[in-house]
Protein backbone atom coordinates (compact mmCIF):
# COMPACT_ATOMS: atom_id res chain seq x y z
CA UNK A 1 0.00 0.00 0.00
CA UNK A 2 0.92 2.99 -1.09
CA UNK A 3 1.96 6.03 1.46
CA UNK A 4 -0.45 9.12 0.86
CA UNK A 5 1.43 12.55 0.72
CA UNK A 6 1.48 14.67 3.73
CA UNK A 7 1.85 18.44 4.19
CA UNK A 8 5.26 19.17 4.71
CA UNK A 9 6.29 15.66 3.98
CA UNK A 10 9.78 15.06 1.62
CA UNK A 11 9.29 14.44 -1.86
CA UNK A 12 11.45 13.28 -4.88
CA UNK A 13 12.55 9.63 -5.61
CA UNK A 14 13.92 7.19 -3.40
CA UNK A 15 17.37 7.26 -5.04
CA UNK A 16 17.79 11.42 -4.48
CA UNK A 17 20.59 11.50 -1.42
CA UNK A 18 19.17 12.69 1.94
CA UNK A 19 20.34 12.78 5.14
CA UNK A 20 17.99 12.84 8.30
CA UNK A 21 19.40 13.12 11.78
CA UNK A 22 17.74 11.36 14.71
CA UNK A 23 18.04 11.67 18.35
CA UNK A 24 16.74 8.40 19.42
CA UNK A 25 15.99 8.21 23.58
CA UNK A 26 15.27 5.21 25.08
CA UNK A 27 12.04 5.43 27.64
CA UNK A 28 12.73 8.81 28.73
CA UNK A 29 10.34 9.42 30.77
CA UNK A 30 11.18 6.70 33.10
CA UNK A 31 14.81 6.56 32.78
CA UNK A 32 16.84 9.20 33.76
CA UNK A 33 19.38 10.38 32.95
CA UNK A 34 18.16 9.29 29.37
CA UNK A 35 19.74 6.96 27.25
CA UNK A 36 19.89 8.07 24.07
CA UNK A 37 21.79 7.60 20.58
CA UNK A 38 22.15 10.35 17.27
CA UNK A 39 22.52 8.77 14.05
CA UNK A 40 22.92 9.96 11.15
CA UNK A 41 21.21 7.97 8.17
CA UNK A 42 20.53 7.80 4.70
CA UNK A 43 16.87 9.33 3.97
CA UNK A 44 16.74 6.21 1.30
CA UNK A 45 16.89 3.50 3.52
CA UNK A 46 13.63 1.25 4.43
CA UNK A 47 11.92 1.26 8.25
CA UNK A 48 13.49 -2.44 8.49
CA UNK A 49 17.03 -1.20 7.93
CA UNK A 50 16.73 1.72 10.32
CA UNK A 51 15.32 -1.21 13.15
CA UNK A 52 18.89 -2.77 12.12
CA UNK A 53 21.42 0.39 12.64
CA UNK A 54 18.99 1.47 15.83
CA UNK A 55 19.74 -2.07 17.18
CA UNK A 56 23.40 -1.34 16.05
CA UNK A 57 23.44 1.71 17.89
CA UNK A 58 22.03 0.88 21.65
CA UNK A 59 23.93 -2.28 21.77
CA UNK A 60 20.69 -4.71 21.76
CA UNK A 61 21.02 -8.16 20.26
CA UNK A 62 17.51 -8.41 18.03
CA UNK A 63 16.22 -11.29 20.15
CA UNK A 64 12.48 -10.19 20.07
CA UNK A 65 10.09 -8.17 18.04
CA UNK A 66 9.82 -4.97 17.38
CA UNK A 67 7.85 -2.22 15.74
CA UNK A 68 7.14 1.68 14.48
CA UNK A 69 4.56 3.99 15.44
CA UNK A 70 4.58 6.64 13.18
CA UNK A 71 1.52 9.19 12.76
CA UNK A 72 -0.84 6.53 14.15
CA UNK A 73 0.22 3.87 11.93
CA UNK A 74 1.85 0.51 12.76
CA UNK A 75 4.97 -0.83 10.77
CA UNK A 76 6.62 -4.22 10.82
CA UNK A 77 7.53 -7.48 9.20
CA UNK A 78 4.03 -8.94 8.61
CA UNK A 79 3.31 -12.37 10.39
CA UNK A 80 1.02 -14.56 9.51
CA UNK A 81 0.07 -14.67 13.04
CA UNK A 82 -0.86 -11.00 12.98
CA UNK A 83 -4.99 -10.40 13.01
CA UNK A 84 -5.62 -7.76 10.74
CA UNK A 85 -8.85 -7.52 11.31
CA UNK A 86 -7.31 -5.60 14.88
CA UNK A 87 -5.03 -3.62 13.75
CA UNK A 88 -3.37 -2.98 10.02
CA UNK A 89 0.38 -3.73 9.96
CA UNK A 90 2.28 -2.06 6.92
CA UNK A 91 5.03 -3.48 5.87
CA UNK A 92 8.58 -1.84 7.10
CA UNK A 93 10.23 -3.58 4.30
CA UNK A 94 8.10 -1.73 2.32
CA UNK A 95 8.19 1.87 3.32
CA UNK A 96 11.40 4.65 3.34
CA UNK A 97 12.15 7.10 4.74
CA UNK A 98 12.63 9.62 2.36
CA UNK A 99 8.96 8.60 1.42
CA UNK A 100 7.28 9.16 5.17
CA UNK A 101 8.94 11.00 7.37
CA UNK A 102 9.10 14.50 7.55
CA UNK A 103 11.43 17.54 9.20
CA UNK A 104 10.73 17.72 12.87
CA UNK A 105 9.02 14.16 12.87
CA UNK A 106 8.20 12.63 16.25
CA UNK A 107 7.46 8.80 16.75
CA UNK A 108 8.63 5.48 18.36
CA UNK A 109 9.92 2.53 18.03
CA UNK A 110 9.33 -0.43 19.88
CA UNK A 111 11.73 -3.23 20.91
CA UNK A 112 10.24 -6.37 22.95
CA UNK A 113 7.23 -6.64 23.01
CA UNK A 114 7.62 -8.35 26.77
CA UNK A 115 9.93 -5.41 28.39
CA UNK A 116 8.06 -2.74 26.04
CA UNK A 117 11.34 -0.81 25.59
CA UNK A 118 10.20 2.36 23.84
CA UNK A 119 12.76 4.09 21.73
CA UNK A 120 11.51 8.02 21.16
CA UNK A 121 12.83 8.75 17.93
CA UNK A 122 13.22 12.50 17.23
CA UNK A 123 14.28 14.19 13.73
CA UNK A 124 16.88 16.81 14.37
CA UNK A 125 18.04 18.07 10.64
CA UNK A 126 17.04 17.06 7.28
CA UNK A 127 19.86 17.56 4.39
CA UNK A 128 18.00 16.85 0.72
CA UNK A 129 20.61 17.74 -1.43
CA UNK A 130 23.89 16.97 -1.97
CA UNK A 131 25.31 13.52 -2.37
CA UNK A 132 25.73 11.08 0.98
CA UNK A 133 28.95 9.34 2.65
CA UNK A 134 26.49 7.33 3.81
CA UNK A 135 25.30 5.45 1.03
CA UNK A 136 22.50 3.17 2.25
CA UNK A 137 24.31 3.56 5.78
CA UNK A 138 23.62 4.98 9.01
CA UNK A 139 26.75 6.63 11.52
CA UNK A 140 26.02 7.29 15.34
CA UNK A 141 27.36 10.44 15.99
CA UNK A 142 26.97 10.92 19.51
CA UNK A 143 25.24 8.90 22.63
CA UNK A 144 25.78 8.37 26.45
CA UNK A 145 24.87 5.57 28.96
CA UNK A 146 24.83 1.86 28.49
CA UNK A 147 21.71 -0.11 26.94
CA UNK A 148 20.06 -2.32 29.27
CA UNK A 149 21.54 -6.33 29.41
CA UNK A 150 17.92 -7.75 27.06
CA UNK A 151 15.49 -9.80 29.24
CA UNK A 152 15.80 -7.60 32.64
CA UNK A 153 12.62 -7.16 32.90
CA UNK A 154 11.98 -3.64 31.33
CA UNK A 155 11.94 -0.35 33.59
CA UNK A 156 11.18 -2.09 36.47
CA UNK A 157 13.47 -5.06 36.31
CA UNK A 158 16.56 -2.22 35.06
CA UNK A 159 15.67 0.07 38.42
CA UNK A 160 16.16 -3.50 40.39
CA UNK A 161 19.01 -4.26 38.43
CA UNK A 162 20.57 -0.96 38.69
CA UNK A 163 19.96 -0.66 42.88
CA UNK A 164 21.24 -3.40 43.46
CA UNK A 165 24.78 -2.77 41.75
CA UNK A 166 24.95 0.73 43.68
CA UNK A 167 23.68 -0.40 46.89
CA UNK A 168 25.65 -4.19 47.21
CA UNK A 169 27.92 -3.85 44.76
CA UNK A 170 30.26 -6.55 46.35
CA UNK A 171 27.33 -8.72 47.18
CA UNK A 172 26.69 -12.37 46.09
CA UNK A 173 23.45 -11.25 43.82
CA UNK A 174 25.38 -8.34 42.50
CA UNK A 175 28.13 -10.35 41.04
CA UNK A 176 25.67 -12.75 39.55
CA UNK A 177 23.72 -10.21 38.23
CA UNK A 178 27.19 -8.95 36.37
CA UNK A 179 28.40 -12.10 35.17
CA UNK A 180 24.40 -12.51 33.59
CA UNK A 181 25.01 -9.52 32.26
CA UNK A 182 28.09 -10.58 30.59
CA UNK A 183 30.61 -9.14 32.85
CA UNK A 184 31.43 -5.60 34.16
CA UNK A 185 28.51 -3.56 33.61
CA UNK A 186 28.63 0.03 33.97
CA UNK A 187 25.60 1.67 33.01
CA UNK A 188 27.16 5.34 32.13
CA UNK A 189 29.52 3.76 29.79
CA UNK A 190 28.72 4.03 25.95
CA UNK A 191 31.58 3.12 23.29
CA UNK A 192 30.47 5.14 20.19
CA UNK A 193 33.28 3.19 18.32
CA UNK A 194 31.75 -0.21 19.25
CA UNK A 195 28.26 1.18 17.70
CA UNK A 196 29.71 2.59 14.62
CA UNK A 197 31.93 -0.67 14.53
CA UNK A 198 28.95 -2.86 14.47
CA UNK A 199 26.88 -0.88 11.85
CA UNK A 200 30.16 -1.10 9.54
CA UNK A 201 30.10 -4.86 9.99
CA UNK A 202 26.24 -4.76 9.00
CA UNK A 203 27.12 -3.22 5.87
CA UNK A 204 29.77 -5.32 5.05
CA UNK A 205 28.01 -8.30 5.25
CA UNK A 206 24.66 -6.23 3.81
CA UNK A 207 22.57 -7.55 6.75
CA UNK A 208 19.20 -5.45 6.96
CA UNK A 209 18.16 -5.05 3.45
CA UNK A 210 17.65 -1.72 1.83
């Protein structure tokens, strides 16, 4: 299905280079200081490749589903388990963003559908002209704080995670909580060259699609 034109959205063909700029925060309004990511990514690439360089970006491992909200509107990889007579799922494989999203565009994504992590994605610049570095790619240009280790338990379970490394951090549970975690976790750390070194390798291998 088709997108239908919005006022103020971006027009011109998928292959003219553009350049959008996203501040993506994860749960701000119950996690704080925020965790948050700014990438920089080619305005021709599909929902389902952004949901790649995003997971890139935070450090998650793209165990569970996920999904966009964007102006009301649900996009994801169709299963045939989905009930569309519920809710209509468009196709992220299927729609670009050079073809939807618009300067000063607001919406979320959503990453496990368990721990509800909700990623506030927030367009900071728009460049349509001029040609890309990017080409197809995505770079994070800035970021602080660690992801959360996947399958704490969302906000709640990160909180409990997170008191108990401050409070006991020599106790029994808090070293089994680190070595769960997969060692030394230190939840203001955030290697930008780690993020940017794992989109690289997605490219490399072309992992994502379009």
């Amino acid at each position: 299905m088709s997108e239908p034109n919005r006022p103020g959205k971006q027009q011109g063909t998928l292959r003219a280079p553009c350049v959008y700029t996203l501040k993506i925060e994860l749960q701000p309004n119950e996690i704080q200081p925020v965790i948050w990511r700014r990438l920089d990514v080619d305005g021709r690439i599909s929902l389902s490749k952004l949901h790649h360089f995003i997971q890139a970006a935070f450090g998650w491992s793209d165990a569970h589903l996920h999904e966009f909200e964007i102006q009301g509107r649900t996009y994801r990889t169709p299963s045939p388990e989905d009930d569309f007579d519920v809710i209509e799922i468009r196709d992220e494989r299927k729609t670009f963003l050079n073809r939807l999203i618009t300067e000063a565009e607001v919406f979320s994504y959503l990453y496990d559908f368990g721990d509800s992590w909700e990623h506030v994605i927030t367009v900071e610049d728009f460049v349509a002209d001029g040609e890309s570095d990017l080409r197809g790619g995505a770079y994070v240009t800035d970021g602080a704080r660690a992801c959360p280790p996947e399958d704490v338990g969302g906000t709640d379970g990160y909180h409990d995670f997170l008191e108990t490394l401050l409070v006991a951090p020599h106790s029994d549970e808090a070293k089994q909580m680190q070595d769960w975690a997969g060692g030394k976790f230190d939840p203001l750390h955030f290697d930008i060259r780690l993020a940017n070194a794992a989109i690289s390798r997605m490219m490399y291998n072309g992992w994502g699609g379009k």
